[in-house]
Protein backbone atom coordinates (compact mmCIF):
# COMPACT_ATOMS: atom_id res chain seq x y z
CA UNK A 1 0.00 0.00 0.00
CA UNK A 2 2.73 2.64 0.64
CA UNK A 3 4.54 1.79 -2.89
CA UNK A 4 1.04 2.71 -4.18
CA UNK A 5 1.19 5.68 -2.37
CA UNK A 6 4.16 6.78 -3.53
CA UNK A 7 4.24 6.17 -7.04
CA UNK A 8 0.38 8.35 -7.37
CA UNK A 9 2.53 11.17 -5.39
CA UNK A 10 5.78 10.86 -8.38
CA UNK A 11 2.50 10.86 -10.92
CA UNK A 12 1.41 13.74 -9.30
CA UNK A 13 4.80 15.53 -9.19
CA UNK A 14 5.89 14.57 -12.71
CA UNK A 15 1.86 16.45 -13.53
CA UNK A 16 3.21 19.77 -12.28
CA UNK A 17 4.63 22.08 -14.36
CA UNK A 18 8.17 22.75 -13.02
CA UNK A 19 7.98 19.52 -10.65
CA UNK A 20 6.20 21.28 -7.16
CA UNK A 21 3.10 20.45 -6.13
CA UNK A 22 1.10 21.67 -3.58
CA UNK A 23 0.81 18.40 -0.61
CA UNK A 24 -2.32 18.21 1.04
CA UNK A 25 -2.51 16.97 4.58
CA UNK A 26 -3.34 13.70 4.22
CA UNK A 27 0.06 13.13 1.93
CA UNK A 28 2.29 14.73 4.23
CA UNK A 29 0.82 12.55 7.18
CA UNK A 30 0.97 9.66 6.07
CA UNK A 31 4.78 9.90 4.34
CA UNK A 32 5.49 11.65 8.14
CA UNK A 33 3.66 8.06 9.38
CA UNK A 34 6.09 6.06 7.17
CA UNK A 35 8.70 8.09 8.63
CA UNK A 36 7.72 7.63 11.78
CA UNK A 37 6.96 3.54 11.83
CA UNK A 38 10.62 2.73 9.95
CA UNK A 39 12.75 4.50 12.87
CA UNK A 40 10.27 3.81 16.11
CA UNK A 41 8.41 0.58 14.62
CA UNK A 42 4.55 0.39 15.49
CA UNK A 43 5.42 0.82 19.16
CA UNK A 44 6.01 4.65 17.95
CA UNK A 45 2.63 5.14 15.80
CA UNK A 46 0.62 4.29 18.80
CA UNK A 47 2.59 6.59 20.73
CA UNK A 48 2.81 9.34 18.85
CA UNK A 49 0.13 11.16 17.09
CA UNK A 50 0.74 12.94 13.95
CA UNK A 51 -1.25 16.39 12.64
CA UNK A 52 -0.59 18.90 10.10
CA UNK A 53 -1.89 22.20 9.63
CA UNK A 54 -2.99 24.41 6.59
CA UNK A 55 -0.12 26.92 7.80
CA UNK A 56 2.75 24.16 6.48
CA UNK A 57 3.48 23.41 10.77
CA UNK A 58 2.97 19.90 11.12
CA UNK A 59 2.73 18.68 14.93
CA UNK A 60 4.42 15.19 16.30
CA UNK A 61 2.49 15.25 20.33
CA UNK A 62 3.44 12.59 22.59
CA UNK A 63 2.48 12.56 26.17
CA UNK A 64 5.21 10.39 26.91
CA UNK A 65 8.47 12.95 28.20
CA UNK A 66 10.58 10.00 26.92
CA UNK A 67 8.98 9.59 23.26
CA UNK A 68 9.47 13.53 22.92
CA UNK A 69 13.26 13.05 24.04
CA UNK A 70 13.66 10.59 21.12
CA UNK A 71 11.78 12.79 18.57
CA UNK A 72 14.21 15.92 19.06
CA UNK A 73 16.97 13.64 18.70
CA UNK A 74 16.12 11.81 16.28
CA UNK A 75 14.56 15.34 14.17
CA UNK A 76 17.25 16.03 11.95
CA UNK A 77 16.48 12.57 10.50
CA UNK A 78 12.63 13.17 10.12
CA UNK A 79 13.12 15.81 8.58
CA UNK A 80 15.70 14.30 5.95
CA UNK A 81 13.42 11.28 5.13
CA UNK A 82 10.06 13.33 4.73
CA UNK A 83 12.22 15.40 2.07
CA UNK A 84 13.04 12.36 0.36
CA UNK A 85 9.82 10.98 0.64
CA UNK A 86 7.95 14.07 -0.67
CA UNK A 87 10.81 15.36 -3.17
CA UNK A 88 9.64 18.48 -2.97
CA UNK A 89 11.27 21.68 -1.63
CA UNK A 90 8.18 22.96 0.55
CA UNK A 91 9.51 24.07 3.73
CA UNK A 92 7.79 22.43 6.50
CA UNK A 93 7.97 23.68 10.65
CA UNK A 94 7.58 20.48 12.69
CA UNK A 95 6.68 21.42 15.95
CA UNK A 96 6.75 18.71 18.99
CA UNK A 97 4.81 18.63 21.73
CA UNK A 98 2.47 17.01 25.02
């Protein structure tokens, strides 16, 4: 199901004129869920809950002090994989939180 998923989103860039799109929510949620499950495993989706807002912030809340601890460490790597995943240039704020 996610190889599905990603080859609609390369249809969808290789649609766009100069290669950008614009993501909706859902994509950029469920690519951040991918992201998510291959460094934390399922134990981390339950955890971890996973929004994004209209604004381009996208919010990773945990209520666990010790799955927040391993987000910030592990953020520069988030963010690398979601740019791979998306290939797009779109600047996006990830914000974590309780």
């Amino acid at each position: 199901m996610a190889q599905s998923f990603y080859t609609a989103l390369q249809k969808r860039i290789k649609r766009g004129n100069s290669g950008e799109i614009d993501l909706d929510g859902y994509m950029i949620e469920k690519a951040t869920k991918d992201v998510i499950d291959s460094l934390f495993g399922d134990i981390g989706l339950r955890k971890i809950r996973i929004s994004f807002d209209k604004k381009g912030v996208l919010y990773l809340n945990s209520a666990h002090s010790v799955w927040r601890s391993e987000l910030k460490g592990n953020l520069w790597r988030i963010k690398g994989d979601l740019n791979k995943k998306l290939k797009c240039k779109k600047n996006i704020k990830i914000i974590i939180s309780d």
